[in-house]
Protein backbone atom coordinates (compact mmCIF):
# COMPACT_ATOMS: atom_id res chain seq x y z
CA UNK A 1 35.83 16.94 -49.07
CA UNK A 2 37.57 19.15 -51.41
CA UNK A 3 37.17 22.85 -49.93
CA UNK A 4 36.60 25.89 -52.58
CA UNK A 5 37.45 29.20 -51.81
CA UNK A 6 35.83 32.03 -53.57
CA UNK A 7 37.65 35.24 -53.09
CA UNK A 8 34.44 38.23 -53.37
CA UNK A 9 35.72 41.40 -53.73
CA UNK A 10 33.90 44.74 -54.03
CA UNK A 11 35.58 48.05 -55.08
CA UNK A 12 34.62 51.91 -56.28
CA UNK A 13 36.31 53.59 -58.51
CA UNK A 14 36.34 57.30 -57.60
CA UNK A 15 35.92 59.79 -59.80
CA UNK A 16 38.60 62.48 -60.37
CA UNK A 17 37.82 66.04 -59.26
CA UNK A 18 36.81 68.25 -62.29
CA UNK A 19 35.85 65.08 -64.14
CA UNK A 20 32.33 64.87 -65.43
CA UNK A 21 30.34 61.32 -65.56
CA UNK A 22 30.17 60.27 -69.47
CA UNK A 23 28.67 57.56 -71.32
CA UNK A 24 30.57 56.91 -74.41
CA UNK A 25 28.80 54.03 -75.53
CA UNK A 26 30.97 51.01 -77.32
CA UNK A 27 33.76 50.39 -79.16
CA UNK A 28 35.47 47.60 -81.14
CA UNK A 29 38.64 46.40 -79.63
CA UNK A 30 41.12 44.11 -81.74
CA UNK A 31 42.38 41.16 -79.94
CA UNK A 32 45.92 42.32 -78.89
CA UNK A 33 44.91 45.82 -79.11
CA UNK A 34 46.60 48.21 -76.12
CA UNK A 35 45.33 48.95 -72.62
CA UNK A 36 43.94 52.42 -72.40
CA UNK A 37 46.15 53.08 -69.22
CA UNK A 38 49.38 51.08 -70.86
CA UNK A 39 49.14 47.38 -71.56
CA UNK A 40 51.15 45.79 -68.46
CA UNK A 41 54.09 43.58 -69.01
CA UNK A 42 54.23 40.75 -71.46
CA UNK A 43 52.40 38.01 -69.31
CA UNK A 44 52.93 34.60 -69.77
CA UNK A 45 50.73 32.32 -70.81
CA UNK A 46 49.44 29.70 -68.28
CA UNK A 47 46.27 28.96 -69.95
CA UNK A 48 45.47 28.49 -73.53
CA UNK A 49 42.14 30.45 -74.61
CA UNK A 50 41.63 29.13 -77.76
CA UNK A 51 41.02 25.53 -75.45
CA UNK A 52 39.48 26.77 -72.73
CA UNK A 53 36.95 28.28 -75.29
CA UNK A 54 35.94 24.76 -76.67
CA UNK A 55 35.70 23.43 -72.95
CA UNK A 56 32.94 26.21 -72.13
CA UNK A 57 31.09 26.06 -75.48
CA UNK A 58 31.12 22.21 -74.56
CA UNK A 59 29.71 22.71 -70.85
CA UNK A 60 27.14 24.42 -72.09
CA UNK A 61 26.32 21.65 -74.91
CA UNK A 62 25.58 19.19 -72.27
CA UNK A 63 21.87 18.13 -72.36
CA UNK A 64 21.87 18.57 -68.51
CA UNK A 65 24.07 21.46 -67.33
CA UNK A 66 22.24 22.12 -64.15
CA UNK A 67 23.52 19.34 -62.64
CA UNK A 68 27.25 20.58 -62.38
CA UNK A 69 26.08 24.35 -62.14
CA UNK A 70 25.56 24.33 -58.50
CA UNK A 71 28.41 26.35 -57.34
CA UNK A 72 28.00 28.54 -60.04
CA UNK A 73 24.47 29.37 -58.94
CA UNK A 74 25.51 29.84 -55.89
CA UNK A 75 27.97 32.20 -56.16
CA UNK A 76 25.93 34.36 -58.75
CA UNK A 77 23.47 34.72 -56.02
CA UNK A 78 25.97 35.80 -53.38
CA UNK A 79 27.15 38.79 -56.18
CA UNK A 80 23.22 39.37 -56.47
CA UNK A 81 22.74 39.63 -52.67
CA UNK A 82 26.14 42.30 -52.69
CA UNK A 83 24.35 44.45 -55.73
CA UNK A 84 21.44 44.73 -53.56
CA UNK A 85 23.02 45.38 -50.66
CA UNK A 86 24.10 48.87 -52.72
CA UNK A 87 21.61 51.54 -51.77
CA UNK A 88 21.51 52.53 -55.64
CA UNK A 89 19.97 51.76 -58.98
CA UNK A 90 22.68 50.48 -61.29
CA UNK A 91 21.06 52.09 -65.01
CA UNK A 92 23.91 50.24 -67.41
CA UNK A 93 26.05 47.04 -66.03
CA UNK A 94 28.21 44.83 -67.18
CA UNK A 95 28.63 41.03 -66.41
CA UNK A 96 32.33 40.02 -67.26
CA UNK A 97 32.36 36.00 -68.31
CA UNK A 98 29.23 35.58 -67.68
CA UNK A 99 29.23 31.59 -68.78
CA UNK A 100 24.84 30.67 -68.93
CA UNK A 101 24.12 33.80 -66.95
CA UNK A 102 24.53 32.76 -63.27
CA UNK A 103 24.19 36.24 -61.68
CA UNK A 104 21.88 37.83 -63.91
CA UNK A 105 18.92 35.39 -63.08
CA UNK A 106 19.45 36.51 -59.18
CA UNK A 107 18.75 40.10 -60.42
CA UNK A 108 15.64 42.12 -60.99
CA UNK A 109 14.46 45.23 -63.16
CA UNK A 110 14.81 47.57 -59.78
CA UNK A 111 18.37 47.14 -59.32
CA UNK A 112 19.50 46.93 -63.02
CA UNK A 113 17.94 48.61 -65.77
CA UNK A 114 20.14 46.93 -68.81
CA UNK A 115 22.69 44.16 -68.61
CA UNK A 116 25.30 43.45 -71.01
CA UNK A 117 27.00 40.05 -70.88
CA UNK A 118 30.36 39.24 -72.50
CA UNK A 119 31.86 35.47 -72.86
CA UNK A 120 34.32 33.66 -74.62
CA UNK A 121 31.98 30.77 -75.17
CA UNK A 122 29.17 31.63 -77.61
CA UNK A 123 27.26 28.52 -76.52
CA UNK A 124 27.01 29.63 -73.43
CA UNK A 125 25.58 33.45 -74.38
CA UNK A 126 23.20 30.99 -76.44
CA UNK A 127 21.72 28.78 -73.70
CA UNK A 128 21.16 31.82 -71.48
CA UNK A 129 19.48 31.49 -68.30
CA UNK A 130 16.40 33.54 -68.33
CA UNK A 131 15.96 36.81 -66.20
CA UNK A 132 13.62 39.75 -66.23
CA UNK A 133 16.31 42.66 -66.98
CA UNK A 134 16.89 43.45 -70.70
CA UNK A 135 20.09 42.01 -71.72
CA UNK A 136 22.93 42.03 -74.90
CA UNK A 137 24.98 39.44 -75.46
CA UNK A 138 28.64 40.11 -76.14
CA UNK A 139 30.95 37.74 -77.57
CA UNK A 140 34.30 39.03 -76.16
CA UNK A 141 37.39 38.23 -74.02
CA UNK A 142 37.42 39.25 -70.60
CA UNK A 143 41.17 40.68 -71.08
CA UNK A 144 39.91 43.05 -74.75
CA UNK A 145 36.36 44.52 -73.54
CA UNK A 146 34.99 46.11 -76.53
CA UNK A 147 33.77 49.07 -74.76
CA UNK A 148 34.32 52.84 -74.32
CA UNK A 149 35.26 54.90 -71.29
CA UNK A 150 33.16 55.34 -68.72
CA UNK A 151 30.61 53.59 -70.24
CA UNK A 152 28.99 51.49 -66.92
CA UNK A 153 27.44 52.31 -63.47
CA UNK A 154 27.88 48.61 -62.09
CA UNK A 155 30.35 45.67 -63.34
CA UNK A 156 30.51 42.42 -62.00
CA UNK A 157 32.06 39.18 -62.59
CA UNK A 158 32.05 35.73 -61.20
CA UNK A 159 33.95 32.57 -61.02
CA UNK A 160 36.28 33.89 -64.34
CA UNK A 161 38.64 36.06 -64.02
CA UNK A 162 40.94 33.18 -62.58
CA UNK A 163 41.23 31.68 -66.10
CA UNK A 164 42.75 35.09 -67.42
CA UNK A 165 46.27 35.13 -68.51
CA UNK A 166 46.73 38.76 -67.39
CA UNK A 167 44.77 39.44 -64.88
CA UNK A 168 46.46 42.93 -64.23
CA UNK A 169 45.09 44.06 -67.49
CA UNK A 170 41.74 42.43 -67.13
CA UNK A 171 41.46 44.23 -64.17
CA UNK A 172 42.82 47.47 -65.75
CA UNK A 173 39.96 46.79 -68.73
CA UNK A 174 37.39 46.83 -66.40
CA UNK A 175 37.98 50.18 -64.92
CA UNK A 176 38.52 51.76 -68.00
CA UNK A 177 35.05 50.57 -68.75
CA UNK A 178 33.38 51.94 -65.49
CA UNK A 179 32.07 55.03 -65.06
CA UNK A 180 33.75 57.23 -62.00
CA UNK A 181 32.16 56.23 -59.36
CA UNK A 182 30.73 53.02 -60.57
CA UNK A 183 30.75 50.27 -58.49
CA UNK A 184 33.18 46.58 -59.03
CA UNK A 185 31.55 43.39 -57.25
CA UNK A 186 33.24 39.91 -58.64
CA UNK A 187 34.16 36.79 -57.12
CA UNK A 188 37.39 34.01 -58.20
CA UNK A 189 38.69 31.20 -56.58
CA UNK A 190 41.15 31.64 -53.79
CA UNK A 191 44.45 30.07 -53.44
CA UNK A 192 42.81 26.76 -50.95
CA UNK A 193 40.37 25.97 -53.66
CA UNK A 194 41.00 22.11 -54.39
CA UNK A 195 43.51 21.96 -51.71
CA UNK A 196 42.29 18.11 -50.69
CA UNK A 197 42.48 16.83 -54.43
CA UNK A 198 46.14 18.83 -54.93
CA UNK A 199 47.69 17.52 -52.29
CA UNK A 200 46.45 13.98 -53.05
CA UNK A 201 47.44 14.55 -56.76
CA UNK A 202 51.21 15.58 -55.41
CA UNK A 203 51.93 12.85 -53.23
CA UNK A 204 50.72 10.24 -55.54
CA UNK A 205 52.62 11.34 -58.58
CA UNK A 206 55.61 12.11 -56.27
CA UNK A 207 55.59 8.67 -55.33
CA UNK A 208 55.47 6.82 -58.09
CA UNK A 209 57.48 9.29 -60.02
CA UNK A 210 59.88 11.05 -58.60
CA UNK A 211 58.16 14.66 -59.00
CA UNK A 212 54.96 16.33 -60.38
CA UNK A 213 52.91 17.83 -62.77
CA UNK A 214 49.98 20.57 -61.37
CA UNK A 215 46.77 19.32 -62.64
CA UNK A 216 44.62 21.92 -61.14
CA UNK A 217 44.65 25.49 -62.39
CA UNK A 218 46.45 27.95 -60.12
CA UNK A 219 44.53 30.53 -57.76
CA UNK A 220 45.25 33.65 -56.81
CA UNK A 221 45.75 34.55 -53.01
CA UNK A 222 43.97 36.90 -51.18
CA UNK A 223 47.01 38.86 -50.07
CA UNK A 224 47.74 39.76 -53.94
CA UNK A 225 44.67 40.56 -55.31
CA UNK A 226 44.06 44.35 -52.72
CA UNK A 227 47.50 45.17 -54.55
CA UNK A 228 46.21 44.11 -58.01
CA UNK A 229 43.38 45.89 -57.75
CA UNK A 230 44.93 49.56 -56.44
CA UNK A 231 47.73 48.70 -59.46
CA UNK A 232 44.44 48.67 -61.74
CA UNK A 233 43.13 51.80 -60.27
CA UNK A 234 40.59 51.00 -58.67
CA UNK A 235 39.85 52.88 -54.51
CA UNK A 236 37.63 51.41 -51.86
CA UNK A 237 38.29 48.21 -51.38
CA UNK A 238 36.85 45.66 -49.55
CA UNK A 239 38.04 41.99 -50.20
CA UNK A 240 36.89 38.80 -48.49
CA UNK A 241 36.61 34.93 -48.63
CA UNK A 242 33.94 32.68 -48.35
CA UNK A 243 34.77 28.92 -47.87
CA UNK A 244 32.22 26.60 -49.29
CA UNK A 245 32.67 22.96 -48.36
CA UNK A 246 31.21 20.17 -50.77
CA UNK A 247 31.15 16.90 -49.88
CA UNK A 248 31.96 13.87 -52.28
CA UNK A 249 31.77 10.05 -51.71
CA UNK A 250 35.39 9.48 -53.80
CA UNK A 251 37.59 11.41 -55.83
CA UNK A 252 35.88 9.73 -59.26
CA UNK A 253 32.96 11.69 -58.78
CA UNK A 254 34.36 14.85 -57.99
CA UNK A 255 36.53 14.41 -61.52
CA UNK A 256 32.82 13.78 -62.70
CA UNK A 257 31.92 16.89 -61.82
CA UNK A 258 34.56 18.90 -62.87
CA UNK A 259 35.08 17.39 -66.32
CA UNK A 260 30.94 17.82 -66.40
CA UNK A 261 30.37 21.69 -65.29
CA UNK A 262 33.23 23.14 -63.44
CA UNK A 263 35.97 22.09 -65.78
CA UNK A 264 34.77 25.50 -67.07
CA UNK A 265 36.51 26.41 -63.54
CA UNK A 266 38.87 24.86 -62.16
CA UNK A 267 40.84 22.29 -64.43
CA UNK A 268 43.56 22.69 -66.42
């Protein structure tokens, strides 16, 4: 009964005294180019884009995707429920790895009056979910936004950022991109996600040979990511974690349905 965490997290970033709200519109950004606030040391590189790119487009290939996008529906519609929950209209937002569109279906026209969404994975900004707020689709990596300053009121992101190589500057991209006083809601998996399958994974490979490998990506804990995000700039913070249990009958079918859908999420 493999447990998965989802760290949601919800932030303002306040605007400076004397500094007026702008909206510069977009950009282009250059893979590689430099963070507007100074790029943050080298990272290294746990994850390889270029693959994980292929593994979304391929998700989203599948002739039946709903059937592993469960948890990805879900937690779109627990960012939806914290947009609402914001006693303001939201006029430009941003969805950051969007994959198929999981939290833009939960929204409506009242709460959002444009959506852009950005992805890696131009199969999934193809096979869009539908939703009633006027969207662009953005080819783009969640670490190189190709936006100008100050450019949204609302930014969100779910179930993605975990696959960034530097999430420091993915964080500091984001608000760059906000306007002062916009508003951060996003959601990744905590640090317990998998925990049943890792351990099992360990102790069978430890057995038979003498060490191992990790096959499941690595999380980020909930005690690092309120310093993260106050290294990115951001004020106001509120971070949480919701633990979602899903049952499986073996561990065959839960490989099922990560190679099938959630490979997007949590495999390496």
């Amino acid at each position: 009964m493999p447990l998965l965490t989802p760290l949601r997290f919800s932030w303002r970033r306040l605007p400076a005294a004397g500094v007026p709200v702008k909206n510069l519109g977009l950009r282009t950004v250059a893979s590689g180019a430099s963070s507007p606030s100074g790029a943050s040391p080298k990272a290294f590189n746990i994850f390889d884009r270029d693959l994980k790119r292929k593994q979304k487009n391929w998700a989203a290939r599948q002739p039946e995707p709903m059937k592993f996008d469960y948890l990805k529906e879900e937690v779109g519609s627990r960012i939806a429920d914290r947009v609402y929950d914001i006693a303001r209209d939201f006029h430009l937002a941003l969805d950051v790895g969007c994959g198929r569109g999981y939290i833009a279906e939960h929204l409506n026209k009242e709460a959002v009056g444009k959506l852009f969404q950005t992805d890696i994975a131009e199969n999934a900004l193809k096979n869009a979910l539908e939703t009633e707020i006027p969207t662009v689709s953005v080819l783009a990596d969640e670490e190189f936004l190709p936006f100008r300053e100050n450019t949204f009121d609302l930014v969100v992101s779910s179930l993605s950022l975990h696959w960034v190589n530097d999430l420091p500057r993915a964080l500091e991209q984001i608000h760059y991109v906000l306007k002062p006083d916009g508003v951060f809601i996003g959601a990744m998996f905590g640090g317990d996600t998998l925990f049943e399958l890792r351990c099992s994974l360990q102790l069978a490979e430890t057995e038979r040979e003498g060490g191992f490998s990790p096959h499941v990506s690595p999380f980020t804990a909930v005690n690092d990511l309120g310093h993260l995000l106050g290294r990115a700039g951001f004020n106001t913070l509120t971070v949480d974690t919701d633990e979602i249990q899903v049952n499986y009958p073996g561990m065959f079918e839960l490989m099922e349905d990560l190679q099938g859908g959630m490979r997007s999420s949590c495999l390496t």
